[in-house]
C-alpha atoms as a PDB file:
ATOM      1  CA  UNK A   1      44.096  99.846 -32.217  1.00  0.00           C
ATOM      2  CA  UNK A   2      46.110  97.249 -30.282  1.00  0.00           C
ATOM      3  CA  UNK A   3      46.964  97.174 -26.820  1.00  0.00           C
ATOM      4  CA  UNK A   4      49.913  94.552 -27.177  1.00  0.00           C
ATOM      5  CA  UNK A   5      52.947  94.680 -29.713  1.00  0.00           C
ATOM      6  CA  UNK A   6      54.989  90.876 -29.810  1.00  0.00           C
ATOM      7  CA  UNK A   7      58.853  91.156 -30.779  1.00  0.00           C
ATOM      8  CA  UNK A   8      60.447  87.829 -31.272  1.00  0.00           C
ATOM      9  CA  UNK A   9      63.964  87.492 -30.039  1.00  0.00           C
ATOM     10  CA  UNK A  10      66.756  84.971 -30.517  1.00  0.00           C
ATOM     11  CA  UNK A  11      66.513  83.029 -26.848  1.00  0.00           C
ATOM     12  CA  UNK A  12      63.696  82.192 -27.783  1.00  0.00           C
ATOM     13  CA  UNK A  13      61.407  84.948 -26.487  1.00  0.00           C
ATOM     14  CA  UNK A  14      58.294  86.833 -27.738  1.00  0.00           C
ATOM     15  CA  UNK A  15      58.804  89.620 -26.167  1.00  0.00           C
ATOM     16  CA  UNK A  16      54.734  91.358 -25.247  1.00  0.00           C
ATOM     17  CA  UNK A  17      54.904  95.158 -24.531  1.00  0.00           C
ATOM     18  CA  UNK A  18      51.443  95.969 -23.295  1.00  0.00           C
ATOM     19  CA  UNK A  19      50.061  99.225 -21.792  1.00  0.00           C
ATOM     20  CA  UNK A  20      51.705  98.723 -17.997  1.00  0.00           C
ATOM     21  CA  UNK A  21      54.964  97.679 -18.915  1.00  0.00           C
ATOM     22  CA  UNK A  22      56.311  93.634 -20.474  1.00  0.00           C
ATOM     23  CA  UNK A  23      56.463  90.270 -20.190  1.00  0.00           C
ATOM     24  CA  UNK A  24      58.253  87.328 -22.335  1.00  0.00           C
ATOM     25  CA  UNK A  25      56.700  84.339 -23.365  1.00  0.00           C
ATOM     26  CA  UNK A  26      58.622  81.386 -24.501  1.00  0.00           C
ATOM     27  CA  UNK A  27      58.497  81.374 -28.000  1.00  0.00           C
ATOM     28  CA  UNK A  28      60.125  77.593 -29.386  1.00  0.00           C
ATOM     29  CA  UNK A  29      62.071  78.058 -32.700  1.00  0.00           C
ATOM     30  CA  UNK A  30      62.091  74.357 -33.875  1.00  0.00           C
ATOM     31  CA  UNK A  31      59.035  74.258 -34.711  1.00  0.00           C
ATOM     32  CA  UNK A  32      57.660  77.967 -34.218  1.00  0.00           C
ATOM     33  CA  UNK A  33      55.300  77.907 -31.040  1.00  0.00           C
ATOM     34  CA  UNK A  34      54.076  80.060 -28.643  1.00  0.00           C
ATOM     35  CA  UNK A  35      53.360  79.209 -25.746  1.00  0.00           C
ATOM     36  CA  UNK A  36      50.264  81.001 -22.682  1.00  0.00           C
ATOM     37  CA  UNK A  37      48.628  79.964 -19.882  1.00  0.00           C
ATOM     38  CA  UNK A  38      44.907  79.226 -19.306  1.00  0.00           C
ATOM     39  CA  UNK A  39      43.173  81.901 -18.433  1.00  0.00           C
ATOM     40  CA  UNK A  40      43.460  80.606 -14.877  1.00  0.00           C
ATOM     41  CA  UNK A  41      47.048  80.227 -14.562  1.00  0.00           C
ATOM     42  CA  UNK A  42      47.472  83.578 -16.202  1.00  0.00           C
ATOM     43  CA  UNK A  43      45.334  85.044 -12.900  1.00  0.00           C
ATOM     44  CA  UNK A  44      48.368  83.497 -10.653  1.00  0.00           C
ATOM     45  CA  UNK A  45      51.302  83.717 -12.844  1.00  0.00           C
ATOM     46  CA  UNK A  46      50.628  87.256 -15.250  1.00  0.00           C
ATOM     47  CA  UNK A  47      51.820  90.704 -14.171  1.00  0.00           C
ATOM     48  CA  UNK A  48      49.187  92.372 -12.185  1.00  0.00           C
ATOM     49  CA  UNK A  49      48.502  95.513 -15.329  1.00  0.00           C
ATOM     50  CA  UNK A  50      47.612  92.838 -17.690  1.00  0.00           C
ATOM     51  CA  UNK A  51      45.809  90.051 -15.463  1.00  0.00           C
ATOM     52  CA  UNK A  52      42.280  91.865 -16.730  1.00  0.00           C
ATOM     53  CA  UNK A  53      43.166  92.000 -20.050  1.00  0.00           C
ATOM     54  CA  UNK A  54      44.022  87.920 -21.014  1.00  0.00           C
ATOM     55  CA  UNK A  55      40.692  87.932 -23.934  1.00  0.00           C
ATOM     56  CA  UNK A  56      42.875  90.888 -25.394  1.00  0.00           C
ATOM     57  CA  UNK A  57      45.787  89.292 -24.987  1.00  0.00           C
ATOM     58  CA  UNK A  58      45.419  85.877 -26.498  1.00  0.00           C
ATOM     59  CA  UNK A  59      43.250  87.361 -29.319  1.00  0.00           C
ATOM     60  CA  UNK A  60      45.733  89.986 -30.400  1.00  0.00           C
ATOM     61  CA  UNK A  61      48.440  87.138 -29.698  1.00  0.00           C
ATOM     62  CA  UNK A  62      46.188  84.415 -31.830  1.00  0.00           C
ATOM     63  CA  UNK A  63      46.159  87.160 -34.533  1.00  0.00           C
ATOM     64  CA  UNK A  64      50.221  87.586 -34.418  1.00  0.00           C
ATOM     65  CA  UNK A  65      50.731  84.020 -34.507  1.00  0.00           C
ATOM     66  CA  UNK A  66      48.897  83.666 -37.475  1.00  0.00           C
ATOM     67  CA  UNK A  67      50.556  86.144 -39.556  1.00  0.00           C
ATOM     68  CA  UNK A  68      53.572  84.898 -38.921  1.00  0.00           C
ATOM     69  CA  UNK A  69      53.020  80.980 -39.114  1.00  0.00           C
ATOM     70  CA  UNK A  70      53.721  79.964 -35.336  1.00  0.00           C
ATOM     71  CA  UNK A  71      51.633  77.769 -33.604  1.00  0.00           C
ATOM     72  CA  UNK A  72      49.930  79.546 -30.582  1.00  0.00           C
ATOM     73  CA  UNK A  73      49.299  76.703 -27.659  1.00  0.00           C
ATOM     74  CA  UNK A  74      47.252  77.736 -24.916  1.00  0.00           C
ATOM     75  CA  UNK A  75      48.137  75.337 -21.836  1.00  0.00           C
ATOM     76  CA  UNK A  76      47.800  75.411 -17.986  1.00  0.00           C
ATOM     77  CA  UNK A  77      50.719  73.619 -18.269  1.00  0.00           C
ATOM     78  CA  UNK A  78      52.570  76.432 -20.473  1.00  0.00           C
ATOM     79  CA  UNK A  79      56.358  75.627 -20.461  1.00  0.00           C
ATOM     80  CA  UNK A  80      59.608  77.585 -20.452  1.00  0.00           C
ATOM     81  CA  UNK A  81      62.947  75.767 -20.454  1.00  0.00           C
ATOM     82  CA  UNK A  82      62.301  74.245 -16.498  1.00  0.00           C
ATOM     83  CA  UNK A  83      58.659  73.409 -17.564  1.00  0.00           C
ATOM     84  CA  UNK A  84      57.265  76.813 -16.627  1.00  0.00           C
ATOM     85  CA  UNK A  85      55.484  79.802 -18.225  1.00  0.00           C
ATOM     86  CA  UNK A  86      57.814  82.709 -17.846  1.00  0.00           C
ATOM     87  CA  UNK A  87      57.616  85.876 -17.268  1.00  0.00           C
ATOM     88  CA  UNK A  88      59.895  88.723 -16.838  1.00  0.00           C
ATOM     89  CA  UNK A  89      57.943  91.955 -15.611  1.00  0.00           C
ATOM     90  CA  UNK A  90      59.824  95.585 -16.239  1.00  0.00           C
ATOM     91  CA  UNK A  91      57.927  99.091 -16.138  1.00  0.00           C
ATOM     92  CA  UNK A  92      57.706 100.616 -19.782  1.00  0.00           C
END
């Protein structure tokens, strides 16, 4: 069983429901790509529920990205539209 779902949506989101709540990734449309931090950056930047769980996360994420054709680039320097990862945190 999974412990993430991923929901594209059309601002270019993937939208990552996990077991302590959400998060959005950017998720380019041009050429489909999503985007994560190293493991390291994901220790400053992720939600505190899912900092533990990153070798779930980018395998389950690697395995979504696949099925659906999109390029899955793992970066320190993981970008939103000002050149950041983001994240947007809410309680499930």
């Amino acid at each position: 069983m999974t412990k993430f779902q991923f929901e594209a949506k059309w601002k270019e989101e993937l939208v990552v429901t996990g077991p302590g709540g959400c998060f959005c990734l950017v998720f380019s449309m041009g050429c489909p790509t999503v985007y994560l931090p190293d493991e390291h950056q994901w220790t400053i930047k992720g939600p505190a529920w899912a900092k533990d769980l990153y070798s779930v996360l980018k395998r389950e994420l690697q395995t979504w990205c696949n099925a659906h054709d999109v390029e899955l680039v793992i970066d320190e320097k993981s970008r939103r539209k000002e050149n950041t990862v983001q994240m947007n945190y809410s309680s499930m």
